[in-house]
N, C-alpha and C. Protein backbone atom coordinates (compact mmCIF):
# COMPACT_ATOMS: atom_id res chain seq x y z
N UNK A 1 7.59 -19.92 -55.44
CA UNK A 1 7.20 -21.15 -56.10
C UNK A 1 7.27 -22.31 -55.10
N UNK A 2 6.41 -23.28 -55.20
CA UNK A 2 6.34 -23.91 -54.28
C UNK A 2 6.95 -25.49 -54.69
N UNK A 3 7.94 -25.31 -53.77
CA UNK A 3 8.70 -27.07 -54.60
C UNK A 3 8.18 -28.58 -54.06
N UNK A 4 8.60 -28.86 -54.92
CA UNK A 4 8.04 -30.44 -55.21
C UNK A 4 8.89 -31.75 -54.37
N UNK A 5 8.01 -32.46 -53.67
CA UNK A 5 8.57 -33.20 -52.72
C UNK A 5 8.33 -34.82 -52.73
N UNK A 6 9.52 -35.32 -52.85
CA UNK A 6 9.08 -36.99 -53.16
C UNK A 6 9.24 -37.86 -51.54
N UNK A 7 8.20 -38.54 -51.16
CA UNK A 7 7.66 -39.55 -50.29
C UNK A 7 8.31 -40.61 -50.80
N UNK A 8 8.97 -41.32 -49.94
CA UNK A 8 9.47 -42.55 -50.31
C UNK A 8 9.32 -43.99 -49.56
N UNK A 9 8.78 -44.65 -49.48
CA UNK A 9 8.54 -45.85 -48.58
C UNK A 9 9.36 -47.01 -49.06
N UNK A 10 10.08 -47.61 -48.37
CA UNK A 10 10.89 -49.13 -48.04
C UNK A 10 10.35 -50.18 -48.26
N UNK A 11 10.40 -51.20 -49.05
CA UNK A 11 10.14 -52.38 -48.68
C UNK A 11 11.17 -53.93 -49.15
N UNK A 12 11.03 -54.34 -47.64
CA UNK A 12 12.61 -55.47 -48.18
C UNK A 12 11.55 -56.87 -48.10
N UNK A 13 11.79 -57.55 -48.65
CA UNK A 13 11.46 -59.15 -48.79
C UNK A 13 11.23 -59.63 -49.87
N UNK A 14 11.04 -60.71 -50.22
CA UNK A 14 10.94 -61.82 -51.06
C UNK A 14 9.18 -60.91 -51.94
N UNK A 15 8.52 -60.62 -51.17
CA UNK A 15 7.55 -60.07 -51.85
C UNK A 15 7.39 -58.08 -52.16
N UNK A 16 8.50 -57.68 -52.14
CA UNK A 16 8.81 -56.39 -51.81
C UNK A 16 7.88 -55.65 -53.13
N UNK A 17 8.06 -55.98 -53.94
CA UNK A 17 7.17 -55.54 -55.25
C UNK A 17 5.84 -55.71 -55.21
N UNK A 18 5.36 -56.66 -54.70
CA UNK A 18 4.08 -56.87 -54.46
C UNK A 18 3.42 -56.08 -53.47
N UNK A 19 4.38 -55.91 -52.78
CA UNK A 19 4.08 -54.93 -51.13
C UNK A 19 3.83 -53.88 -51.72
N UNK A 20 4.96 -53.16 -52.31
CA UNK A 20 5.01 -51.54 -52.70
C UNK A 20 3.85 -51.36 -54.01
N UNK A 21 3.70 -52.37 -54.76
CA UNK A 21 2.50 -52.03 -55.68
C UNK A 21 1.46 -51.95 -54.79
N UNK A 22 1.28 -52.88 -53.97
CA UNK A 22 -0.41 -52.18 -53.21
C UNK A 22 -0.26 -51.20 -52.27
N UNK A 23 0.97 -50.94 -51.70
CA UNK A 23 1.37 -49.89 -50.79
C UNK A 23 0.77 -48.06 -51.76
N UNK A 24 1.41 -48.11 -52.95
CA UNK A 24 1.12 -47.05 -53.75
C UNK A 24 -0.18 -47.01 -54.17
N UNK A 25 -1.49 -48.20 -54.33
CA UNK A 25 -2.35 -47.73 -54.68
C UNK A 25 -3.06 -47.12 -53.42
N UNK A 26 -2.79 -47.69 -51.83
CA UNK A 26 -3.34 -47.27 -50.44
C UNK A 26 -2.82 -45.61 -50.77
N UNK A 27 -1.88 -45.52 -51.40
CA UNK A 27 -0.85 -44.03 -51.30
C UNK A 27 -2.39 -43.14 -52.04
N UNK A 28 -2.59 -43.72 -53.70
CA UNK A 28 -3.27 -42.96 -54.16
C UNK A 28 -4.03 -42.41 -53.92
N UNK A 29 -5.35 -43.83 -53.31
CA UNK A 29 -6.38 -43.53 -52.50
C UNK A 29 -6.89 -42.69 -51.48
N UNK A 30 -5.60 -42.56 -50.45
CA UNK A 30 -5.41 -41.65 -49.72
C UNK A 30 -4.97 -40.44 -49.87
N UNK A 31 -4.57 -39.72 -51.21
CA UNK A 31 -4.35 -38.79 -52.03
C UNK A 31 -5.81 -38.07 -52.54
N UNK A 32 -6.66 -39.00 -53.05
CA UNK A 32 -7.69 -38.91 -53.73
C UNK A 32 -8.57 -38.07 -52.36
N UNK A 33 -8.82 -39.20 -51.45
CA UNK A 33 -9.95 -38.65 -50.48
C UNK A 33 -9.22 -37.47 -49.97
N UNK A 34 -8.59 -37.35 -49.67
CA UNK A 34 -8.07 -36.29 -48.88
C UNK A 34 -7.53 -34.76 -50.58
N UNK A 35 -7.91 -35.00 -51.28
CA UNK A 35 -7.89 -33.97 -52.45
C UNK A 35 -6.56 -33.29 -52.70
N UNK A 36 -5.46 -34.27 -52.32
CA UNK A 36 -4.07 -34.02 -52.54
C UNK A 36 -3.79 -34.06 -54.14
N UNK A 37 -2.90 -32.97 -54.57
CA UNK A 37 -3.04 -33.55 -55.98
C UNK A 37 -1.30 -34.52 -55.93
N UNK A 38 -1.08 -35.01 -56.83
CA UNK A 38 0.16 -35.85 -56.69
C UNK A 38 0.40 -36.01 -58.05
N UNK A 39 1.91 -35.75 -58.39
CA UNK A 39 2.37 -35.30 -59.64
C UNK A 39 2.82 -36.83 -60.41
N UNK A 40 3.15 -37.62 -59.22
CA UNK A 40 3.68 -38.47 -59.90
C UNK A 40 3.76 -39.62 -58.57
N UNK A 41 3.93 -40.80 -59.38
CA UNK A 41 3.48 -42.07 -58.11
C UNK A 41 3.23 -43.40 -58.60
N UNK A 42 4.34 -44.10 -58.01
CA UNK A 42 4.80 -45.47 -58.51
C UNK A 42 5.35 -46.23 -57.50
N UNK A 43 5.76 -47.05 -58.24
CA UNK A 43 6.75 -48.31 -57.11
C UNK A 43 8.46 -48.18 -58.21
N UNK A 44 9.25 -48.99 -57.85
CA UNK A 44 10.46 -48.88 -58.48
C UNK A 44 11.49 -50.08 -57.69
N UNK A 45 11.56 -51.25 -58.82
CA UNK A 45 12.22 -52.21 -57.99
C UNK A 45 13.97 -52.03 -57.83
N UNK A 46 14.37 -51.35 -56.66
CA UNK A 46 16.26 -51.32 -56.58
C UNK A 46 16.99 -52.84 -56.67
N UNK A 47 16.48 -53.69 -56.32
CA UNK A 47 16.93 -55.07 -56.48
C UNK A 47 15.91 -56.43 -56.17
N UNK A 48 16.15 -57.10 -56.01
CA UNK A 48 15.26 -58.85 -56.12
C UNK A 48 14.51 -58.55 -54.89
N UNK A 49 15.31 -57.91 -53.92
CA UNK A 49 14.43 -58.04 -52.73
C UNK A 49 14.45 -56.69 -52.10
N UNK A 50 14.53 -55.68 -52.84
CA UNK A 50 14.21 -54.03 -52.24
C UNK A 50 13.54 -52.96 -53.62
N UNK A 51 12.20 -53.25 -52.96
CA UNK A 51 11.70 -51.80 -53.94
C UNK A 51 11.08 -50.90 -53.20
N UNK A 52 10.64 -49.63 -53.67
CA UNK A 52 9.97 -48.51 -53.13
C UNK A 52 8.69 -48.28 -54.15
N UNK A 53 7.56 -47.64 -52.75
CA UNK A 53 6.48 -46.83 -53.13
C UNK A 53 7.24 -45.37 -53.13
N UNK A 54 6.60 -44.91 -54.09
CA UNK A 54 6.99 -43.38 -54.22
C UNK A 54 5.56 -42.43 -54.59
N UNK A 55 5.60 -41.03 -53.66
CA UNK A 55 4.97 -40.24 -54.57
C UNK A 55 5.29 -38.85 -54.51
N UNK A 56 5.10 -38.21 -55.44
CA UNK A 56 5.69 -36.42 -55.81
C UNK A 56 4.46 -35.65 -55.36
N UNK A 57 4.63 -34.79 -54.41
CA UNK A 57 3.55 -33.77 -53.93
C UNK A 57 3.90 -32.64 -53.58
N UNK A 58 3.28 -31.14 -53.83
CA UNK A 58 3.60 -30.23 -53.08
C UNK A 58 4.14 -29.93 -51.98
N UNK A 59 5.09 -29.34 -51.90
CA UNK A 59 5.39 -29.31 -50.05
C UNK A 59 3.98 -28.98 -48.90
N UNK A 60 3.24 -28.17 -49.80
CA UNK A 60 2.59 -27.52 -49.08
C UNK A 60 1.69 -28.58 -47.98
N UNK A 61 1.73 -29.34 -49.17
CA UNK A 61 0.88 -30.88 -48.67
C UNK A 61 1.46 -32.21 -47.72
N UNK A 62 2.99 -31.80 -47.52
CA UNK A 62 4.46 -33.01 -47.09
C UNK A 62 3.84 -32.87 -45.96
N UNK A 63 3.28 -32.14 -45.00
CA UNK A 63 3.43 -32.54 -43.72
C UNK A 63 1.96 -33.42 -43.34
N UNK A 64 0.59 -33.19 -44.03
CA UNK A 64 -0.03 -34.08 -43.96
C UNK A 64 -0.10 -35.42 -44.47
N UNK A 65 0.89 -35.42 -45.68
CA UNK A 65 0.96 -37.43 -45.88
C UNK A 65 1.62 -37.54 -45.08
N UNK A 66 3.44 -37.45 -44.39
CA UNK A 66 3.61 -37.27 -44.02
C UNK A 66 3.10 -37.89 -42.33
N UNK A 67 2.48 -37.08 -41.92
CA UNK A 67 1.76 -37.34 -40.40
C UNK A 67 1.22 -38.56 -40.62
N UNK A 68 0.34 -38.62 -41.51
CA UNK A 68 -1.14 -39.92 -41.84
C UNK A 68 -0.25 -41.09 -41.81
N UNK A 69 0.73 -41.26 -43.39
CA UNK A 69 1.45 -42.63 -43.89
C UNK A 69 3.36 -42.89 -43.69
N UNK A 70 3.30 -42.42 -42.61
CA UNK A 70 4.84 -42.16 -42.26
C UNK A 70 5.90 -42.63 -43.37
N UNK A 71 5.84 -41.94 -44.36
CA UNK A 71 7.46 -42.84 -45.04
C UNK A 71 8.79 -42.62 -44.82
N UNK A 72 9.49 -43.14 -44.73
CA UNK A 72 10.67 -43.82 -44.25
C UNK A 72 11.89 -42.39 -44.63
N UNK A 73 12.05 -41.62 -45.88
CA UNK A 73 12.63 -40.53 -46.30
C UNK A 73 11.49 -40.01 -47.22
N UNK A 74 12.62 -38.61 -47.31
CA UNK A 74 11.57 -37.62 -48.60
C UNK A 74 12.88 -37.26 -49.07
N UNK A 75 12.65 -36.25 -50.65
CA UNK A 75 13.86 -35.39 -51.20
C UNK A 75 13.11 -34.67 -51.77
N UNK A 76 13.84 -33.63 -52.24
CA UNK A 76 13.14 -32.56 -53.35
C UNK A 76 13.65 -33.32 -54.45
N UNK A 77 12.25 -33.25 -55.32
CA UNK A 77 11.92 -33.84 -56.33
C UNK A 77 13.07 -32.76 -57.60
N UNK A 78 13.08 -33.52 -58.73
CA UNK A 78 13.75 -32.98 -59.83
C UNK A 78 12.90 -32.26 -60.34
């Protein structure tokens, strides 16, 4: 079975939410053309001035986002 892997991208500043919302739709987009499927994919604010883009993808697929959109950590997804 092939497990499930979450992409996680950083963003600190005063506009960090704003960043990571358009950061995740560049995420999607680049999901889309490239025919990645992606289970799941959002932003998530940790505080006033730190939120994350996130997205859930096959491993099979981790090493090409991965290469393309460098994010910052990954984990196995729940």
């Amino acid at each position: 079975m092939n497990r499930k892997i979450k992409l996680i991208w950083d963003f600190r500043s005063v506009d960090a939410l704003q960043i990571a919302t358009n950061h995740s739709q560049d995420v999607r987009n680049f999901a889309l053309k490239n025919k990645i499927q992606s289970y799941d994919l959002g932003t998530a604010e940790l505080s006033e001035y730190h939120c994350i883009s996130f997205v859930v993808i096959d491993e099979s697929n981790m090493i090409l986002l991965r290469d393309a959109l460098k994010p910052q950590r990954a984990e196995v997804a729940k």
